[in-house]
C-alpha atoms as a PDB file:
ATOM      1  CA  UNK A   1     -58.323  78.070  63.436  1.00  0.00           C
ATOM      2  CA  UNK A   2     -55.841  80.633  61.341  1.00  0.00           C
ATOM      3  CA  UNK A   3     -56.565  81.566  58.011  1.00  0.00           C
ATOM      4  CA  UNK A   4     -54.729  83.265  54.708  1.00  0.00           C
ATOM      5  CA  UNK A   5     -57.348  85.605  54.166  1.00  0.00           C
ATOM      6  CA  UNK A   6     -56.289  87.645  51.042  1.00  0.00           C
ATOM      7  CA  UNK A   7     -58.653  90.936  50.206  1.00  0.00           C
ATOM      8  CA  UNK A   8     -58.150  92.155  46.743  1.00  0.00           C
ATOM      9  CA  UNK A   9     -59.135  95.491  44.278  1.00  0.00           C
ATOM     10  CA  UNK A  10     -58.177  97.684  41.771  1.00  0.00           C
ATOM     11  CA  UNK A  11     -55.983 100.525  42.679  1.00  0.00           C
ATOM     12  CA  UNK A  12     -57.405 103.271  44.198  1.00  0.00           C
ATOM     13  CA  UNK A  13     -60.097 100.672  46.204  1.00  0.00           C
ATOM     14  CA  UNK A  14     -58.737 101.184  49.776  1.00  0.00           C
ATOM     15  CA  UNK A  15     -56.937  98.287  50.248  1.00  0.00           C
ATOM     16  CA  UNK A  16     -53.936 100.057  52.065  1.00  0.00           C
ATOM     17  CA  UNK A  17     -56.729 101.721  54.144  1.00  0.00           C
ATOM     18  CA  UNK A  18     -58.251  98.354  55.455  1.00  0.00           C
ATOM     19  CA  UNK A  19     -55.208  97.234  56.206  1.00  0.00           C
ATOM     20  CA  UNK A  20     -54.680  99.498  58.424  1.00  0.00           C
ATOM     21  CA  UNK A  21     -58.026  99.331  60.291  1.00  0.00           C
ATOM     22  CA  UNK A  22     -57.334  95.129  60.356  1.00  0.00           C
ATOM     23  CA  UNK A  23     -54.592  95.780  62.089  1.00  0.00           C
ATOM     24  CA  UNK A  24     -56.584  98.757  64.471  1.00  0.00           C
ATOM     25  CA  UNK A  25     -59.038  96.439  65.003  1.00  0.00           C
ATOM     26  CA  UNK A  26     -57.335  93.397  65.967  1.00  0.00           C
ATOM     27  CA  UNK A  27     -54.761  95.412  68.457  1.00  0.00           C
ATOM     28  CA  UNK A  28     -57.429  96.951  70.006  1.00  0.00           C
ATOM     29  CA  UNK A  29     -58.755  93.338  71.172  1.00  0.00           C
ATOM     30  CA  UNK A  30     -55.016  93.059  72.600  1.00  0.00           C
ATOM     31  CA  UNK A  31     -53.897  90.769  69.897  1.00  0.00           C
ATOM     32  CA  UNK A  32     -50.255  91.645  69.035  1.00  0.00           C
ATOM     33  CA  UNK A  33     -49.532  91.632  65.107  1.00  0.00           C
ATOM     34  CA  UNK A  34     -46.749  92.934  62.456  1.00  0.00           C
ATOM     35  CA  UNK A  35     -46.995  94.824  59.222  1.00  0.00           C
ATOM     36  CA  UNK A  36     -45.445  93.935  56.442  1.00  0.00           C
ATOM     37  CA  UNK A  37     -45.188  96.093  53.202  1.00  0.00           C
ATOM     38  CA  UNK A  38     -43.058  96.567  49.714  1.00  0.00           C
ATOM     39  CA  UNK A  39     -42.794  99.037  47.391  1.00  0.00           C
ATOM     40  CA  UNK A  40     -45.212 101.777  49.446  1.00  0.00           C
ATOM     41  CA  UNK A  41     -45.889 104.994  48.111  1.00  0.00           C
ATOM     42  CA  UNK A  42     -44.628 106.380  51.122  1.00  0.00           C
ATOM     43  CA  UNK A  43     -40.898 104.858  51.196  1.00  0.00           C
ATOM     44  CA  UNK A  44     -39.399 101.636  52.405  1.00  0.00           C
ATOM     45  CA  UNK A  45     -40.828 100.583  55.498  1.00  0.00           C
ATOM     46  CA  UNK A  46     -43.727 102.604  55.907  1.00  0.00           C
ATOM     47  CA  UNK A  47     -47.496 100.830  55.397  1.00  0.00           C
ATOM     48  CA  UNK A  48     -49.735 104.308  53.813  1.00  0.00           C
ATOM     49  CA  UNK A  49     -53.109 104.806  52.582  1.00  0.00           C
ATOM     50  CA  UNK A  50     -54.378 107.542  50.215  1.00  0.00           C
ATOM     51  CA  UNK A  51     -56.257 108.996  53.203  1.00  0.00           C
ATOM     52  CA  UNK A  52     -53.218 110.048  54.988  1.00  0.00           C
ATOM     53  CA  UNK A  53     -53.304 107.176  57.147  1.00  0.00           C
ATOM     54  CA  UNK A  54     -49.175 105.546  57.793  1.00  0.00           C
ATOM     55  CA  UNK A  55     -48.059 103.157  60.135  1.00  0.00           C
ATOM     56  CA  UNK A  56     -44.373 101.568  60.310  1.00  0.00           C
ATOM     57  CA  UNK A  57     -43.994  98.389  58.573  1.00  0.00           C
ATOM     58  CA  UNK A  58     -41.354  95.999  57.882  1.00  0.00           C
ATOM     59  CA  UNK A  59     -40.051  96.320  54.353  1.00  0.00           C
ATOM     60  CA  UNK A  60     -39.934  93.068  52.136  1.00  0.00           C
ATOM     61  CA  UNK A  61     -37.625  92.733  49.423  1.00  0.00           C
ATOM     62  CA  UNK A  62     -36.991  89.557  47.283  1.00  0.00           C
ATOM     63  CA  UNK A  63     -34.826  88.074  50.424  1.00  0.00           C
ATOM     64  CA  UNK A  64     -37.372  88.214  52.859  1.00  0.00           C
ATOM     65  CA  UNK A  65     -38.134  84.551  54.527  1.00  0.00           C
ATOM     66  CA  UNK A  66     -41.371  85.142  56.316  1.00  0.00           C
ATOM     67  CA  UNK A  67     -41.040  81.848  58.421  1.00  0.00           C
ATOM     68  CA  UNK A  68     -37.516  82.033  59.431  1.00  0.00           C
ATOM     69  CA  UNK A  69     -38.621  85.674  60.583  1.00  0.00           C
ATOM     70  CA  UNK A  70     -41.486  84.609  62.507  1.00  0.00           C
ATOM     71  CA  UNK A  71     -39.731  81.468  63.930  1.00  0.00           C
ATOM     72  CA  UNK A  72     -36.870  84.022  65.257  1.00  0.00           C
ATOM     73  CA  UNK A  73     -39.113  86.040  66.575  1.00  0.00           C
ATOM     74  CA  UNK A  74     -40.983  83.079  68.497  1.00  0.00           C
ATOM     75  CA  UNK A  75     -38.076  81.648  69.396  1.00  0.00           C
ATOM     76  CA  UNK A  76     -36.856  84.685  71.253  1.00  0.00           C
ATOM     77  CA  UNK A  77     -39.962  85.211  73.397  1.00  0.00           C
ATOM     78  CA  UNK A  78     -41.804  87.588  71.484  1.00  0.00           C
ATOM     79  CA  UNK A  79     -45.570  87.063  70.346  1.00  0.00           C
ATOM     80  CA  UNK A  80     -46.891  86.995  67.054  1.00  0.00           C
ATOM     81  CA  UNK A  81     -51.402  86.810  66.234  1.00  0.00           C
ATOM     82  CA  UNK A  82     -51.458  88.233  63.233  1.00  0.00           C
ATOM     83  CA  UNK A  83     -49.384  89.408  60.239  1.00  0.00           C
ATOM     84  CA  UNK A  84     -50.964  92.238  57.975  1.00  0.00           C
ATOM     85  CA  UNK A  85     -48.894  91.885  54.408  1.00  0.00           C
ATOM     86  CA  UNK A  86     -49.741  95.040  51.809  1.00  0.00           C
ATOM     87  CA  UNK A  87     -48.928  94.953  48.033  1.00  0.00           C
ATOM     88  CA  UNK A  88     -48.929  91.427  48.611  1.00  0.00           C
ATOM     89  CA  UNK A  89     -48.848  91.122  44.619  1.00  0.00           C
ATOM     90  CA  UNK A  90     -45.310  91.943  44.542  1.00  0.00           C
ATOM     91  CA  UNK A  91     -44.369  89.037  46.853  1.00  0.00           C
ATOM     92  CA  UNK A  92     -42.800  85.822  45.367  1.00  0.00           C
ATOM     93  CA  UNK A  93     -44.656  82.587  44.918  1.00  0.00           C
ATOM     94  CA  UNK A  94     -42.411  81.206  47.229  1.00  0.00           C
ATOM     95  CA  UNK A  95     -43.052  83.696  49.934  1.00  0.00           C
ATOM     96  CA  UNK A  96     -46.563  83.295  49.799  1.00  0.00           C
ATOM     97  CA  UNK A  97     -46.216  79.489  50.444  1.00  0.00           C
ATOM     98  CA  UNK A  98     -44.294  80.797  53.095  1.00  0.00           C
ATOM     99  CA  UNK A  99     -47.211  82.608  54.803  1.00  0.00           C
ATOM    100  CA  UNK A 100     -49.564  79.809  54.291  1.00  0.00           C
ATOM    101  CA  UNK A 101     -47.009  77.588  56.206  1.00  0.00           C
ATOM    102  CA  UNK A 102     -47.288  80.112  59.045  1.00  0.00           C
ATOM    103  CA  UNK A 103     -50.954  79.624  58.996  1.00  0.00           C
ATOM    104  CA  UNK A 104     -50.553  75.799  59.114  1.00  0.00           C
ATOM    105  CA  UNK A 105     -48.095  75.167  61.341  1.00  0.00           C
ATOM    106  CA  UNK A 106     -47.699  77.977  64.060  1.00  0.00           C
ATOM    107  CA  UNK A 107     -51.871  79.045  63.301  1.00  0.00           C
ATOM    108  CA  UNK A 108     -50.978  82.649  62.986  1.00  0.00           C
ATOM    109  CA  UNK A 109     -53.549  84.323  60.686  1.00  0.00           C
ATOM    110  CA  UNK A 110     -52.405  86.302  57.905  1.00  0.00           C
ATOM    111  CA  UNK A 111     -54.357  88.772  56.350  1.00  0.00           C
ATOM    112  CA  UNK A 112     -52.756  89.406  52.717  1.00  0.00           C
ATOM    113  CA  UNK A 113     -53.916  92.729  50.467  1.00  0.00           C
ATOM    114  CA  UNK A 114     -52.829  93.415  46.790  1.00  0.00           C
ATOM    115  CA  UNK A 115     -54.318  94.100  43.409  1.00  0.00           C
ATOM    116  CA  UNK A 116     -54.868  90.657  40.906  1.00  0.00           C
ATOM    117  CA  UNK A 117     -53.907  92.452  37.799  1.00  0.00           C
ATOM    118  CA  UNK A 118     -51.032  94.551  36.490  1.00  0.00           C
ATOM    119  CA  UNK A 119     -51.488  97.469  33.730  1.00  0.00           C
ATOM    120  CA  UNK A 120     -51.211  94.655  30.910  1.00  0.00           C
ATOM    121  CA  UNK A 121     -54.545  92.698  32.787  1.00  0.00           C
ATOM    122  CA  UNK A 122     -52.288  90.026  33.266  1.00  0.00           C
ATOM    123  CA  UNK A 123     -51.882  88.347  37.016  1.00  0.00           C
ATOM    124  CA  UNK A 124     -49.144  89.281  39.415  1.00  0.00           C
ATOM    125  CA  UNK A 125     -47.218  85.919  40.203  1.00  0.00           C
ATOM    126  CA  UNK A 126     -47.831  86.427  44.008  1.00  0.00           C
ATOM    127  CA  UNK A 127     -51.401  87.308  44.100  1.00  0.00           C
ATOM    128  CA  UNK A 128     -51.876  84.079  41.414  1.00  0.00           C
ATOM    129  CA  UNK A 129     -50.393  82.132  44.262  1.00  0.00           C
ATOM    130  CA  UNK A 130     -52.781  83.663  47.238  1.00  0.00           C
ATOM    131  CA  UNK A 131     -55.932  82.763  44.837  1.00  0.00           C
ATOM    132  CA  UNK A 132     -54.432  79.450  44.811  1.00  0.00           C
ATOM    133  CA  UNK A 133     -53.992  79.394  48.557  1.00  0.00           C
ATOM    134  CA  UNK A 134     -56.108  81.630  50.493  1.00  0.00           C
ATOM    135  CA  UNK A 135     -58.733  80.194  52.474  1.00  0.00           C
ATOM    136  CA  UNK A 136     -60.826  82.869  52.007  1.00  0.00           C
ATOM    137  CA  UNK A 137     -60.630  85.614  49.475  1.00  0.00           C
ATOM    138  CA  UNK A 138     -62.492  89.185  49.492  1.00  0.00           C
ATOM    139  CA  UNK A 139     -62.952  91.960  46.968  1.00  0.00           C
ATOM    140  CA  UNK A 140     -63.301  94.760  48.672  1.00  0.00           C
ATOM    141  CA  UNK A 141     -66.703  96.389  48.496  1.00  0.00           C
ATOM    142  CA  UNK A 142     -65.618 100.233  47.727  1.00  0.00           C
ATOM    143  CA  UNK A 143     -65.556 100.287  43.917  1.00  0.00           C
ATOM    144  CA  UNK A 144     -63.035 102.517  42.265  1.00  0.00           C
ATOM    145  CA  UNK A 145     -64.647 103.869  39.553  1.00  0.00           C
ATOM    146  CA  UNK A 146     -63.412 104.542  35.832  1.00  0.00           C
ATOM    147  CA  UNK A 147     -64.004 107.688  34.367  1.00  0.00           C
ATOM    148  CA  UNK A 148     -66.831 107.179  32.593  1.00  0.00           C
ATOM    149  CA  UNK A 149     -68.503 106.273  36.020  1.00  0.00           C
ATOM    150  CA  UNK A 150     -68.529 102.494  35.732  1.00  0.00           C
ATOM    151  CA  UNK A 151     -66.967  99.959  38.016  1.00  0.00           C
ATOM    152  CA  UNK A 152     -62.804  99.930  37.529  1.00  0.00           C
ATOM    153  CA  UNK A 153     -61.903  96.623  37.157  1.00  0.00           C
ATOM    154  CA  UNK A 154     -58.505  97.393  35.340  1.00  0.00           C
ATOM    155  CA  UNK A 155     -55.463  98.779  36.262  1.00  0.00           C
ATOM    156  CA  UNK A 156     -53.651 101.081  33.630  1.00  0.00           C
ATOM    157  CA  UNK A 157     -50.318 102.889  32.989  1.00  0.00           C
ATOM    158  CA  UNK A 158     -49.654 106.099  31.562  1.00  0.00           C
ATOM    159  CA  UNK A 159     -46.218 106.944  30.684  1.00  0.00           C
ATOM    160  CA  UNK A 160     -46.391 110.934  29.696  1.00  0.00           C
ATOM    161  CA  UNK A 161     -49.949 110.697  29.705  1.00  0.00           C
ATOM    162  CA  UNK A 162     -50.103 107.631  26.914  1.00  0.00           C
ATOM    163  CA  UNK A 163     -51.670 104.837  28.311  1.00  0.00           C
ATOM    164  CA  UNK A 164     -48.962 101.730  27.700  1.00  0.00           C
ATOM    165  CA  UNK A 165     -49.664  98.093  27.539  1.00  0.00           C
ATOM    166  CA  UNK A 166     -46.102  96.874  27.193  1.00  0.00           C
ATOM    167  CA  UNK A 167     -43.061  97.475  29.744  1.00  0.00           C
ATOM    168  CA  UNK A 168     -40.992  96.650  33.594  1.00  0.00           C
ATOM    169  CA  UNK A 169     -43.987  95.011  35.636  1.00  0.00           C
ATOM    170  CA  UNK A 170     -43.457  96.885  38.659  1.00  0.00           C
ATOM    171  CA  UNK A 171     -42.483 100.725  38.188  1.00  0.00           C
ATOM    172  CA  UNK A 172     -43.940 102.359  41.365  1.00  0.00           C
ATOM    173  CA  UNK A 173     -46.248 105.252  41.125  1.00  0.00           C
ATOM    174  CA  UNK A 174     -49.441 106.408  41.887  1.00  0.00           C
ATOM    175  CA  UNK A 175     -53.098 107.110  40.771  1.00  0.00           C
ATOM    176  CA  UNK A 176     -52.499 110.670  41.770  1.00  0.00           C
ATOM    177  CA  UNK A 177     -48.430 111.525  41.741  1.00  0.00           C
ATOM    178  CA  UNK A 178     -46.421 110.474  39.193  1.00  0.00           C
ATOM    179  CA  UNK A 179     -43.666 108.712  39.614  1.00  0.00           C
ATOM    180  CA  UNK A 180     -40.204 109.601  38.292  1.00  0.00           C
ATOM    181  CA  UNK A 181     -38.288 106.537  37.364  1.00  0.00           C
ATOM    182  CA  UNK A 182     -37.061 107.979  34.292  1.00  0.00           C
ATOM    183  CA  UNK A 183     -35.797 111.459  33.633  1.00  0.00           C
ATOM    184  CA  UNK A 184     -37.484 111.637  30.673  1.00  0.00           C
ATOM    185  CA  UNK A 185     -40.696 109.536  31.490  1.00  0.00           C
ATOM    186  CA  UNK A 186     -43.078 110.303  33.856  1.00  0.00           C
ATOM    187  CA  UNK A 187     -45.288 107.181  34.840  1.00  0.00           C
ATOM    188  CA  UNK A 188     -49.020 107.305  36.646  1.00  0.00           C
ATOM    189  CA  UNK A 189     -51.700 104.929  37.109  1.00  0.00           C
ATOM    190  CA  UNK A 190     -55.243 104.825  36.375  1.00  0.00           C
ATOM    191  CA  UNK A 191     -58.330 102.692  37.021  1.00  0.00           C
ATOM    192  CA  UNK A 192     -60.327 101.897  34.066  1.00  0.00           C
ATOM    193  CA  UNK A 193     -63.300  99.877  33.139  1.00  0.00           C
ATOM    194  CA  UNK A 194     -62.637  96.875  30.686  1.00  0.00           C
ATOM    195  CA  UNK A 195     -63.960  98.800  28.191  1.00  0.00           C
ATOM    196  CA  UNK A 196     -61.976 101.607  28.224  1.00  0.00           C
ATOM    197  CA  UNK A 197     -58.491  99.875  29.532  1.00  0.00           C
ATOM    198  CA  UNK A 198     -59.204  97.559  26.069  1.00  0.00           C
ATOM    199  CA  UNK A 199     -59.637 100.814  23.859  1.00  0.00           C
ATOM    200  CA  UNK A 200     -56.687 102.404  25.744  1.00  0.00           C
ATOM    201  CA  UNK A 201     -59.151 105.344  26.573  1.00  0.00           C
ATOM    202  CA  UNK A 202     -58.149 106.943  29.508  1.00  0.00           C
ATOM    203  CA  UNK A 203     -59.303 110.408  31.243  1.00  0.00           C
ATOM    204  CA  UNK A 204     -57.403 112.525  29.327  1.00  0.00           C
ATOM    205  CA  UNK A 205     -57.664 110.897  26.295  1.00  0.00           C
ATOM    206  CA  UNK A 206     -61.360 110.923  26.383  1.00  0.00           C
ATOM    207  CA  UNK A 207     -61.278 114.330  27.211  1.00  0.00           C
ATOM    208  CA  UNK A 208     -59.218 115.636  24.336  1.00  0.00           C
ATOM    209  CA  UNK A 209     -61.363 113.674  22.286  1.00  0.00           C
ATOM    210  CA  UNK A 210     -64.240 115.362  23.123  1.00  0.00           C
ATOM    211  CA  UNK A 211     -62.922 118.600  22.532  1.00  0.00           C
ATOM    212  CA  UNK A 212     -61.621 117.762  18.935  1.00  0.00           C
ATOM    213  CA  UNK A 213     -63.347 119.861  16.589  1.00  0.00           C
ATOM    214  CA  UNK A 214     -66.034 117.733  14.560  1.00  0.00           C
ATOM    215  CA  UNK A 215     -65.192 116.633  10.679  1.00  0.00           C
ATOM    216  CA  UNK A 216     -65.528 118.917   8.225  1.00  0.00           C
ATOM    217  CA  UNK A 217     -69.027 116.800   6.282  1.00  0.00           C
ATOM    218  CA  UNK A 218     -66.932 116.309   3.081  1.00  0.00           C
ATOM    219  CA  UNK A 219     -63.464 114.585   2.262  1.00  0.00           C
END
């Protein structure tokens, strides 16, 4: 039987990078699959890890009807087993009942990958949807790691190195390259614990906290 599988981590937790083996994997057994992607680091229609990995993808933008693709694609002799679907959490509710439709009625499995949680620890609308759905759901068992050296579990946003907690959703960017969406702002990501994503303590803030001279012991 097909299943929405949906496999889910911080940033920075290889998601990207399992995706890409999924799909090795399952080729290599001579099933015949396609990638879907939106919004990769790498540019539209291109699936990327941070490991250098990149494989061609089909891009998804709000449009995108997964089953009238699919059912095309049937329809005109070609073969579908499997659909890989990266930054899943930017899909639309809508397009996630869409995959899950796929799984039901043509029992193609779908193996969705995103992060739960954007930069205000609040859920994407499409990954909400795959917890909802998903017959099966995995967090991924390479832990990003905040800086203090405790499990990540939050996603944060710096914008000019100041973490922010308000702003667009979905501004694309990186852990490691910031991204220039604004002439004036440059925007990066960073995985945090709770902790430190609740005290708005990032790397660099911690650091130049550290370095602060001490108080003078009188007022």
């Amino acid at each position: 039987m097909a299943e929405l599988q949906f496999f889910t981590g911080t940033m920075d937790s290889g998601k990207s990078t399992l995706a890409l083996q999924t799909n090795h994997n399952h080729a290599a057994r001579g099933r015949v699959g396609q990638i879907f992607v939106t919004r990769d680091r790498a540019g539209t229609g291109r699936l990327s890890s941070r490991l250098g990995l990149t494989h061609d993808a089909i891009e998804v933008d709000s449009e995108f009807d997964f089953w009238r693709h699919v059912v095309d694609h049937l329809t005109q002799g070609g073969r579908i087993d499997y659909l890989i679907c990266d930054e899943a959490q930017f899909y639309s509710p809508e397009q996630i009942d869409a995959l899950a439709k796929i799984v039901d009625e043509l029992q193609i499995d779908v193996f969705a990958f995103g992060i739960l949680t954007d930069f205000r620890t609040l859920m994407f609308p499409g990954s909400a949807r795959l917890v909802e759905l998903a017959d099966r759901m995995n967090v991924l068992q390479v832990e990003a790691l905040c800086w203090c050296g405790k499990r990540a579990t939050h996603n944060a946003r710096t914008e000019n190195g100041v973490m922010v907690v308000e702003g667009d959703v979905i501004v694309v960017g990186d852990v490691e390259q910031p991204d220039h969406h604004d002439a004036d702002v440059d925007v990066a990501y960073e995985v945090l614990c709770r902790q430190h994503h609740r005290r708005r303590l990032t790397a660099a803030r911690a650091k130049a906290v550290s370095l602060a001279p001490e108080p003078l012991p009188f007022g």
